[in-house]
Every structure is written in C-alpha cells, then in structure tokens.
C-alpha atoms as a PDB file:
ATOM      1  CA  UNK A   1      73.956  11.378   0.480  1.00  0.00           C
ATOM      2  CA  UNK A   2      70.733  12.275   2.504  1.00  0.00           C
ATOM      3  CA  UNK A   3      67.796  10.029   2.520  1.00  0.00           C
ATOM      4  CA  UNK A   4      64.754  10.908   1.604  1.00  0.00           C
ATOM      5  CA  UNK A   5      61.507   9.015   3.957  1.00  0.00           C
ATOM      6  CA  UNK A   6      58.116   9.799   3.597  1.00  0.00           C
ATOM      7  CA  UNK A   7      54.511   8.440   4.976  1.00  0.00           C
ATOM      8  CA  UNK A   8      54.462   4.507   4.106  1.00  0.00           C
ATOM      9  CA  UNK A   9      51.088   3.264   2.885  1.00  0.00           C
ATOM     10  CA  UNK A  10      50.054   1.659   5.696  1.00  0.00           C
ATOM     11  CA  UNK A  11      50.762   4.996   7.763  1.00  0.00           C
ATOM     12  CA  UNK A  12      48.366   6.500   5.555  1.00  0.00           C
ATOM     13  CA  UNK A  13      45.722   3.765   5.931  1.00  0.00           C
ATOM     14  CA  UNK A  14      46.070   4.080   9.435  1.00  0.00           C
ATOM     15  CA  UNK A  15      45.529   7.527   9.593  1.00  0.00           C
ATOM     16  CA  UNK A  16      42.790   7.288   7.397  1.00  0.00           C
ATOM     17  CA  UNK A  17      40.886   4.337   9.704  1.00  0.00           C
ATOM     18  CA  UNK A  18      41.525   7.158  12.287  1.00  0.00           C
ATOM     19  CA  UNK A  19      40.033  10.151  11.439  1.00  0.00           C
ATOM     20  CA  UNK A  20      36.826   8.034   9.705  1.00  0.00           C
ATOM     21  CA  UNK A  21      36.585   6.857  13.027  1.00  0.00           C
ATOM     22  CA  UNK A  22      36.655  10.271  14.669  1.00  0.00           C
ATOM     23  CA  UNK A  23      34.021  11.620  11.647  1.00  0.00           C
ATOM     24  CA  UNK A  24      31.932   8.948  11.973  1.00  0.00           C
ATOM     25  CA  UNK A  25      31.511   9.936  16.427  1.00  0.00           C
ATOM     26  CA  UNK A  26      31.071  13.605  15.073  1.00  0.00           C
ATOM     27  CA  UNK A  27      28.037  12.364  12.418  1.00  0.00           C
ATOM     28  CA  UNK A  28      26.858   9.898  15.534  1.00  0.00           C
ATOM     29  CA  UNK A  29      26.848  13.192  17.389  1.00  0.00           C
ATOM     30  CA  UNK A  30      24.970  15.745  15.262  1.00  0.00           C
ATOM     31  CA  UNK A  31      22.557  12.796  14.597  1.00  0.00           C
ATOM     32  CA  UNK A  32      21.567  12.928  18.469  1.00  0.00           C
ATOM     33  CA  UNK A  33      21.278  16.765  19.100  1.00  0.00           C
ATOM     34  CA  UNK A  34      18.993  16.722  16.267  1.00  0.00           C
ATOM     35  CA  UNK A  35      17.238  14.711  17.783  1.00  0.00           C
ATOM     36  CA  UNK A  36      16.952  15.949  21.148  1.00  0.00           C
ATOM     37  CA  UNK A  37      16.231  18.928  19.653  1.00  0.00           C
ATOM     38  CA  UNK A  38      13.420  18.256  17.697  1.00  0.00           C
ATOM     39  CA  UNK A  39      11.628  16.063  21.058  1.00  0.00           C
ATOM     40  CA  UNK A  40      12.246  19.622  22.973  1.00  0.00           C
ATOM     41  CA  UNK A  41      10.608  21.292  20.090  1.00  0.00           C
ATOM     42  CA  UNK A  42       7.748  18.804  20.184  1.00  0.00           C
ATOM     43  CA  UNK A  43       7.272  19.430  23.664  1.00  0.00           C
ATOM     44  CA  UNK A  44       7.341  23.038  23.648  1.00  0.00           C
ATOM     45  CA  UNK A  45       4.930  22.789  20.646  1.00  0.00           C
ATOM     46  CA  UNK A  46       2.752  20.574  23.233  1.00  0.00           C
ATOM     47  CA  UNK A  47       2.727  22.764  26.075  1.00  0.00           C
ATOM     48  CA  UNK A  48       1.619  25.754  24.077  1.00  0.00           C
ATOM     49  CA  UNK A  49      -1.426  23.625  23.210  1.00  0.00           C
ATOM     50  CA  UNK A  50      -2.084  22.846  26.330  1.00  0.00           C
ATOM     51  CA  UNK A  51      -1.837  26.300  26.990  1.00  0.00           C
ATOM     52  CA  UNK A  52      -3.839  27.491  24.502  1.00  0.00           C
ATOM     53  CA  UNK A  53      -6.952  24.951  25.329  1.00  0.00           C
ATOM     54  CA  UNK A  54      -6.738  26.724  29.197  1.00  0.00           C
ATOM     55  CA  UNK A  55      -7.366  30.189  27.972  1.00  0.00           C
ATOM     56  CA  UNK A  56     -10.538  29.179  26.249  1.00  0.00           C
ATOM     57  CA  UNK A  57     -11.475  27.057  28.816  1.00  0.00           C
ATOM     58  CA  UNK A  58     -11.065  29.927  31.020  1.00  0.00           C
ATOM     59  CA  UNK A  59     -12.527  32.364  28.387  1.00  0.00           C
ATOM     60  CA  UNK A  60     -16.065  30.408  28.676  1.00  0.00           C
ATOM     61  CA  UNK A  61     -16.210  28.939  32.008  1.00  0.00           C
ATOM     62  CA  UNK A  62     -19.622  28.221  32.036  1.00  0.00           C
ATOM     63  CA  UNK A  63     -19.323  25.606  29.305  1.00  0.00           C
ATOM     64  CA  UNK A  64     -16.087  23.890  31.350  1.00  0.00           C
ATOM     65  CA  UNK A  65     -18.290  20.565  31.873  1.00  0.00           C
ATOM     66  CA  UNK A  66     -19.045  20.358  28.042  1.00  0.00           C
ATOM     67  CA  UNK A  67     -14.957  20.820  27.334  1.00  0.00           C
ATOM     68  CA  UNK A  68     -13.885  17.758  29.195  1.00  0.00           C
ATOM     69  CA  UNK A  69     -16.925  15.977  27.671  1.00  0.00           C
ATOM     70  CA  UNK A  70     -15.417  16.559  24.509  1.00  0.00           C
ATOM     71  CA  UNK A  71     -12.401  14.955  24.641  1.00  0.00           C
ATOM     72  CA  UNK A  72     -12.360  12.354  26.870  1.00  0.00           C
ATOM     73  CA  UNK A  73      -8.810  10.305  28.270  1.00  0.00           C
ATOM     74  CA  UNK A  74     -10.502   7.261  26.675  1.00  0.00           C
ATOM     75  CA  UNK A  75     -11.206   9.067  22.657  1.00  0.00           C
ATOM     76  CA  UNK A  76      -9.171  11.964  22.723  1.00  0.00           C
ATOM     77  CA  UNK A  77      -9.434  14.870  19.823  1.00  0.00           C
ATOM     78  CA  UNK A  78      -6.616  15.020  17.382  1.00  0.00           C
ATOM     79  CA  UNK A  79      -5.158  12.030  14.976  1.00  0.00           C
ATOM     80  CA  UNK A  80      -6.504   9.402  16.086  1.00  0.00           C
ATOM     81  CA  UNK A  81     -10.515   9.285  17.191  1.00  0.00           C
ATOM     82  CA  UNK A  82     -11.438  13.375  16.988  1.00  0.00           C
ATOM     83  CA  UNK A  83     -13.983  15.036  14.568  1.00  0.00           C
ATOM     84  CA  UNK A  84     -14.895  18.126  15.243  1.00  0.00           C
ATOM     85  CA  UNK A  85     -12.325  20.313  12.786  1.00  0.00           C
ATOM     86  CA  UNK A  86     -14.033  17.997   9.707  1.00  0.00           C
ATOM     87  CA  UNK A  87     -17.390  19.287  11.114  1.00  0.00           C
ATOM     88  CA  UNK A  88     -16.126  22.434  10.949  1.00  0.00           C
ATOM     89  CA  UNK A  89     -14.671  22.322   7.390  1.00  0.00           C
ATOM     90  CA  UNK A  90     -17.849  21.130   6.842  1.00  0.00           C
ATOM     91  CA  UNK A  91     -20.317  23.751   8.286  1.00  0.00           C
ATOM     92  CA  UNK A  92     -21.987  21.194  11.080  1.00  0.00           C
ATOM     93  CA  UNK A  93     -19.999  23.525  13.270  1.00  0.00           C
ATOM     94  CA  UNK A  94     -20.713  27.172  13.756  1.00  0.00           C
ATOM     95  CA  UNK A  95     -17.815  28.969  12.937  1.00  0.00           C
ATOM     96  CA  UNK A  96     -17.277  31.572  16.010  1.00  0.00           C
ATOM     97  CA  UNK A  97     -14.229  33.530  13.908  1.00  0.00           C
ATOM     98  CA  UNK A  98     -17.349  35.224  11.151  1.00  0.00           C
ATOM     99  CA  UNK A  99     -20.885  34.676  13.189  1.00  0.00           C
ATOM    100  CA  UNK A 100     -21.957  35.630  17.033  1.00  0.00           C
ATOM    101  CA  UNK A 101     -22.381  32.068  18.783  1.00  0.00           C
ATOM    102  CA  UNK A 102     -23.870  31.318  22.342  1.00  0.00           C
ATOM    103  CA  UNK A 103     -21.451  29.876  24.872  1.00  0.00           C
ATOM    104  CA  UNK A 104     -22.155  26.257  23.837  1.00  0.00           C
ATOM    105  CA  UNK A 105     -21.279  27.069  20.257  1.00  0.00           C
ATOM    106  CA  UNK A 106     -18.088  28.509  21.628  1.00  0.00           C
ATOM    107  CA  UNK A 107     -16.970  25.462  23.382  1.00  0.00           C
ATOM    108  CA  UNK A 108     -17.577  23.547  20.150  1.00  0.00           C
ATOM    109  CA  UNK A 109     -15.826  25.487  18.219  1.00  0.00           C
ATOM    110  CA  UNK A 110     -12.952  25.984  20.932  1.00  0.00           C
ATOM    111  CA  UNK A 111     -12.553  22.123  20.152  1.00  0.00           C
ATOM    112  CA  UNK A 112     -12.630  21.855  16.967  1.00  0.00           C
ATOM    113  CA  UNK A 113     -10.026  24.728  16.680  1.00  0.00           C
ATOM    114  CA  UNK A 114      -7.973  22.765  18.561  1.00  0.00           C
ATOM    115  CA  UNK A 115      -8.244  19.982  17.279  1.00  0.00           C
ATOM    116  CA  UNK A 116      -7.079  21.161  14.229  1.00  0.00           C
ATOM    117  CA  UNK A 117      -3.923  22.783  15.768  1.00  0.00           C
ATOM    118  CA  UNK A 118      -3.233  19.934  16.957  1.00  0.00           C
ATOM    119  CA  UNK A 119      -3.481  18.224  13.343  1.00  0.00           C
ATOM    120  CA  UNK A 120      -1.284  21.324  12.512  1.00  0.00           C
ATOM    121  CA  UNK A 121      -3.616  22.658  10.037  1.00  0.00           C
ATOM    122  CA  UNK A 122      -2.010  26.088  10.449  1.00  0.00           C
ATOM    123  CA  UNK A 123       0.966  25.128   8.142  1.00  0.00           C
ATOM    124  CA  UNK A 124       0.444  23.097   5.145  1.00  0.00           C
ATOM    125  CA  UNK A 125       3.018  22.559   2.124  1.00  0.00           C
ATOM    126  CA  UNK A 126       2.728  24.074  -1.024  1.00  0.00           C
ATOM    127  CA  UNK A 127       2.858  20.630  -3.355  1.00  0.00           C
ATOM    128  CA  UNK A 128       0.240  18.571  -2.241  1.00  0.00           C
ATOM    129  CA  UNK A 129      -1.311  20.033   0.877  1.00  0.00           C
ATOM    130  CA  UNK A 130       0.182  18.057   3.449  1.00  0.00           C
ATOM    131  CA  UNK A 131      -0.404  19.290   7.003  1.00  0.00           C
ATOM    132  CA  UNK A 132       3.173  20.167   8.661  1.00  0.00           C
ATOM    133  CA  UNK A 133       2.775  22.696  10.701  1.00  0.00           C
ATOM    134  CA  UNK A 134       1.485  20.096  14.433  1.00  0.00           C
ATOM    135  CA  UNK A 135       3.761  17.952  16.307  1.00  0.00           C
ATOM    136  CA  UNK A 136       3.717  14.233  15.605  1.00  0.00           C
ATOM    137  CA  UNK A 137       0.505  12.133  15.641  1.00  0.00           C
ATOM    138  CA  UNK A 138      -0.928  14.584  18.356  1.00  0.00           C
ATOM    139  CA  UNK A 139      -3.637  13.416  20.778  1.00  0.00           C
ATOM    140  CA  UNK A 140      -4.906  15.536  23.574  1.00  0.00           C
ATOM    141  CA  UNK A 141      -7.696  15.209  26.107  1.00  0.00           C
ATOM    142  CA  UNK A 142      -9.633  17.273  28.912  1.00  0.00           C
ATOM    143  CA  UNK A 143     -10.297  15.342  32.256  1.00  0.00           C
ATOM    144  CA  UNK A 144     -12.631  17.133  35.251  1.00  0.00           C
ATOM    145  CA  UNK A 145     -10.300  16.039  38.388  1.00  0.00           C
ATOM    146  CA  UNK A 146     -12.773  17.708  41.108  1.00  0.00           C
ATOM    147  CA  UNK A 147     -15.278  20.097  41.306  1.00  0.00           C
ATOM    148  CA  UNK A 148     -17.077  21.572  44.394  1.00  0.00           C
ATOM    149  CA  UNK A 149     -20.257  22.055  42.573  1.00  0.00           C
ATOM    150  CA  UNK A 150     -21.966  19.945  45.826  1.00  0.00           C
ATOM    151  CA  UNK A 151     -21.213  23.105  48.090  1.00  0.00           C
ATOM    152  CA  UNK A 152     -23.329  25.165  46.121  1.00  0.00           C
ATOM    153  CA  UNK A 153     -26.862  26.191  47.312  1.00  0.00           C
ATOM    154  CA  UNK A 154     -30.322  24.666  45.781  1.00  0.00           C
ATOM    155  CA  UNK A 155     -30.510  26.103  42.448  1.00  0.00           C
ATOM    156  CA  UNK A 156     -31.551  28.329  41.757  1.00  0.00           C
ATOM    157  CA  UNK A 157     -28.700  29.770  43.688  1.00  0.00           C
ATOM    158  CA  UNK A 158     -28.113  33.288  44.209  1.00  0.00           C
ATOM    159  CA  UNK A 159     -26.254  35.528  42.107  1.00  0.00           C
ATOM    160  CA  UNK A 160     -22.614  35.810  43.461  1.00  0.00           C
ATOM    161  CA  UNK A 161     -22.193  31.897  44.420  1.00  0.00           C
ATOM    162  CA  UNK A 162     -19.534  30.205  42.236  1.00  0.00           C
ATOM    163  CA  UNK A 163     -17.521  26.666  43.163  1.00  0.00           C
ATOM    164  CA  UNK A 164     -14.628  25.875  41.523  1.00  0.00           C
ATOM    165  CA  UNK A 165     -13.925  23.184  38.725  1.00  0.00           C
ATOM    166  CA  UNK A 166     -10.789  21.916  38.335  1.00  0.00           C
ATOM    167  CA  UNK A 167      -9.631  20.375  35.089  1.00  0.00           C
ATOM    168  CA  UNK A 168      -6.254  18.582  33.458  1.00  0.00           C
ATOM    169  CA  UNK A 169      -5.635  19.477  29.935  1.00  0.00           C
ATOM    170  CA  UNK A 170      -3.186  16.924  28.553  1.00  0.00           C
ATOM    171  CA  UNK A 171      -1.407  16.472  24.821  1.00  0.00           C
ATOM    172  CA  UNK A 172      -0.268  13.042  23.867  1.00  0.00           C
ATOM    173  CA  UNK A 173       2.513  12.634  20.839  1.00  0.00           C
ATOM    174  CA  UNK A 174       4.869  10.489  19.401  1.00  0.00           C
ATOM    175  CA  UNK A 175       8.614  10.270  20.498  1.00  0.00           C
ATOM    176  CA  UNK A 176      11.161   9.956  17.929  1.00  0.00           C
ATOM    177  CA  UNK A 177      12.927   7.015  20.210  1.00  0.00           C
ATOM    178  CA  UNK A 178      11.782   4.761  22.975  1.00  0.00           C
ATOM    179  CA  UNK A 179      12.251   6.246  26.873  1.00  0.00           C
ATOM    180  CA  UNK A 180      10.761   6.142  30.206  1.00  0.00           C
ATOM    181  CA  UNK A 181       7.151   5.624  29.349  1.00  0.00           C
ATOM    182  CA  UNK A 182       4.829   8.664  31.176  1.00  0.00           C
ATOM    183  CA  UNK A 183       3.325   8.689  34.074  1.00  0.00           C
ATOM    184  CA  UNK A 184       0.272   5.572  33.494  1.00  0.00           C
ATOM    185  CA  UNK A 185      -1.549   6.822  37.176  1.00  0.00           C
ATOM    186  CA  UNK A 186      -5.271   8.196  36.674  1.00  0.00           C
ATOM    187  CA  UNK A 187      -5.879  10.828  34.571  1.00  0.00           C
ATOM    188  CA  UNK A 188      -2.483  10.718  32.737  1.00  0.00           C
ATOM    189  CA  UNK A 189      -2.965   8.101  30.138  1.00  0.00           C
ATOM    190  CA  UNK A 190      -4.270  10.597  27.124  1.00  0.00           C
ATOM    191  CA  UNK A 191      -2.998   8.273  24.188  1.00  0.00           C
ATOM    192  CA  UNK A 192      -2.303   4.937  25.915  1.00  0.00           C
ATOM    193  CA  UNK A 193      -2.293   2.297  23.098  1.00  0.00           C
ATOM    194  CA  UNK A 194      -2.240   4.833  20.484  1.00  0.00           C
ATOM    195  CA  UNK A 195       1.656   4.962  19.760  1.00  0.00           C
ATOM    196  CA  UNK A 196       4.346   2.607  18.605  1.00  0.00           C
ATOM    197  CA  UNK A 197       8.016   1.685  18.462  1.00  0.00           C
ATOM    198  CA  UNK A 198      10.042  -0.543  16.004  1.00  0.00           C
ATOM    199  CA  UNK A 199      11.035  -3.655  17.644  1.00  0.00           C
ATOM    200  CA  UNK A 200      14.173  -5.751  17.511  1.00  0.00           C
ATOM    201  CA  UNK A 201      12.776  -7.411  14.123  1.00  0.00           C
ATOM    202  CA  UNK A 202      11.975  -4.498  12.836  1.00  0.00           C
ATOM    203  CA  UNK A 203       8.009  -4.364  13.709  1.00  0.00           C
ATOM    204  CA  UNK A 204       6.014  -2.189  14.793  1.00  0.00           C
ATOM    205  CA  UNK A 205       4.545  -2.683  18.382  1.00  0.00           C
ATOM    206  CA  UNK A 206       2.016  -0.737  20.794  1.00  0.00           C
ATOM    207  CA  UNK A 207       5.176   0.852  23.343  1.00  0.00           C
ATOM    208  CA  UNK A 208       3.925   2.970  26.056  1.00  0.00           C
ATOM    209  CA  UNK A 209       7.914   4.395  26.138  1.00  0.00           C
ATOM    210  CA  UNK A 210       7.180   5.905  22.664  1.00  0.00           C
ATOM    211  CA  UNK A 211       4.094   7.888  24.496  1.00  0.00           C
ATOM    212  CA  UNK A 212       5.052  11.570  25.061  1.00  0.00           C
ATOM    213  CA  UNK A 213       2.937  13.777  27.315  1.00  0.00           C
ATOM    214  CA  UNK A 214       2.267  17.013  29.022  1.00  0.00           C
ATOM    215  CA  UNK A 215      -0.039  18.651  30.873  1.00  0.00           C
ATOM    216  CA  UNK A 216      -1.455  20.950  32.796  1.00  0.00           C
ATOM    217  CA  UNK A 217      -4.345  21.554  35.327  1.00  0.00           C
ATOM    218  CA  UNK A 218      -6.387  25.123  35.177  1.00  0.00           C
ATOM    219  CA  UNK A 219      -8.793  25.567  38.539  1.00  0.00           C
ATOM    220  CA  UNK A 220     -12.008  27.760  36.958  1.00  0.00           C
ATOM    221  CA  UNK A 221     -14.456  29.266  38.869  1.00  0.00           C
ATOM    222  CA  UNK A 222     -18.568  29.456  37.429  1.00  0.00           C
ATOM    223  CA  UNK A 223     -21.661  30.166  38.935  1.00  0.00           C
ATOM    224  CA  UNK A 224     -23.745  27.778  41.114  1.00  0.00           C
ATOM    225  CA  UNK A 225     -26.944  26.630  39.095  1.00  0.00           C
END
C-alpha cells in the first residue's frame, strides 16, 4: 500500500513566516524609493525656482540691488516670514501681468510672483483650496556676494560703463528624513532654524539635517550710476 505525505502544519507556518518576511523587505523597499523619489522631485522643483528667480533677475538688471533686498538670508520670502504675494492678492502690489509698471514695480512684482510659486499657488485642490502645487515649507532668499560697482566712474558715468553684480539665489525646504545638514558657510544658510525633525521621543526639534537647499549664483551686468 503506498503512503500518502503531504505539507505538515508547521511546514506551512514556516513557509508562511518566510515569505511575510520576504513581503515585508519588498514593502520596506517601495517605502524608500518613494521616498527618494519624492526628495529628487523636491529638488528638481527647487532648482527650477531658483532658476526661474535668475531670469527675472536678469530680465531687469537695473533693479538687481532691490531683489536681494527683498529677500534677505536672515527673512527669506516664502512660508515662513514673506509677504509680498498677500500684497499682491491684495492690490498693494502692482500687478505687472494686466498694467505697464516701471522697473521697480517689476522687481516687486518678480517677488511676489515668486513667492507665491514657492507657496505653490499654481496648483490648488478642488475641496477646500489647499495650495499643493510648491515643494514643502519652501523658503528662498537672494544674497549680493560681490559687486564691482567701486570701479565705475563718478556718476554720472558715461553711457556704455557697466560693472558686474553678482548674486546667489537660494531655495530652502523641508526633507522628508534627517541627512547631512547643508552647507552652514556664509551665504548658504537660507532657512537655518526654520525646519524640524521628530526626535527619539517623538518631538519635534529645530534639525539643521532636515534643511534642504539649492542654489545658484547669476553674474549680471548694469550700468554705472
């Protein structure tokens, strides 16, 4: 007579244990890459900011001063201190898109514009208004590095003379997970103080390695005064 065997219970169990095992790496997995791939989304997000604050920077030149004046490394534009998209909803700033402005106007409403990119006005969902559409508590901030304004002849200089401003356009935001905390030499700390991390008892703390940043520096040229 032939005997019949088959899978005992704990043979089954075991395999079980197994393969949750082997899920459970696979979930661990997919968790990360999402992840990772929503920081390089954030990033990319941040750089075309960046990018887009340089073109109208370099668009109207002759206001570059009043840009870096306007959001400064120590009360950046964006979530936390910045108010010029408000004072555009409002009207207290002209709005460029519909009316003919002077250069000055421009550069305010360059700011404000950005501002509100970087709010991520240009996305908002359909129950309840909630802007989506910026990265993550986004910060940014215009420095002057150098400017060679001192070579220029006594104004009123002739027509033809230009030096050379050089400014760093940075965007702050927050990581989804504690790294290497940026770069905290001059003129790289847009943010600093601004962003947080859970602890090991569950708090929230002040965590420079939850600080994400990019930037970028744009050399423009303008006429001696």
């Amino acid at each position: 007579m032939l005997k019949r065997r088959g899978f005992t219970m704990i043979e089954v169990l075991v395999t079980l244990v197994i393969l949750m095992f082997g899920l459970l790496g696979i979930a661990g997995l997919m968790a990360r890459g999402q992840r990772a791939a929503f920081e390089a989304f954030q990033r990319q997000q941040a750089l075309s900011l960046a990018g887009d604050m340089a073109e109208r920077i370099l668009g109207n030149r002759q206001q570059a001063g009043n840009y870096a004046a306007a959001a400064p490394l120590v009360t950046p534009v964006g979530n936390n201190y910045g108010l010029f998209y408000a004072d555009l909803l409002k009207n207290n700033i002209t709005n460029c898109a519909t009316a003919v402005c002077t250069s000055l106007e421009l550069q305010r409403y360059d700011v404000a514009m950005w501002e509100g990119q970087l709010l991520g006005y240009s996305e908002n969902l359909a129950v309840g208004g909630n802007r989506v559409g910026g990265i993550l508590n986004a910060n940014g901030c215009i420095v002057q590095l150098a400017s060679t304004v001192a070579s220029c002849p006594a104004a009123p200089a002739p027509v033809g003379n230009v030096f050379t401003r050089t400014l760093r356009i940075s965007v702050a935001w927050q990581g989804s997970e504690d790294t290497g905390s940026p770069s905290v030499v001059a003129n790289m700390t847009c943010g600093t103080g601004l962003y947080r991390s859970r602890n090991n008892l569950g708090v929230y703390v002040v965590s420079e390695a939850s600080r994400r940043l990019v930037a970028t520096d744009v050399n423009v040229l303008e006429n001696c005064p």
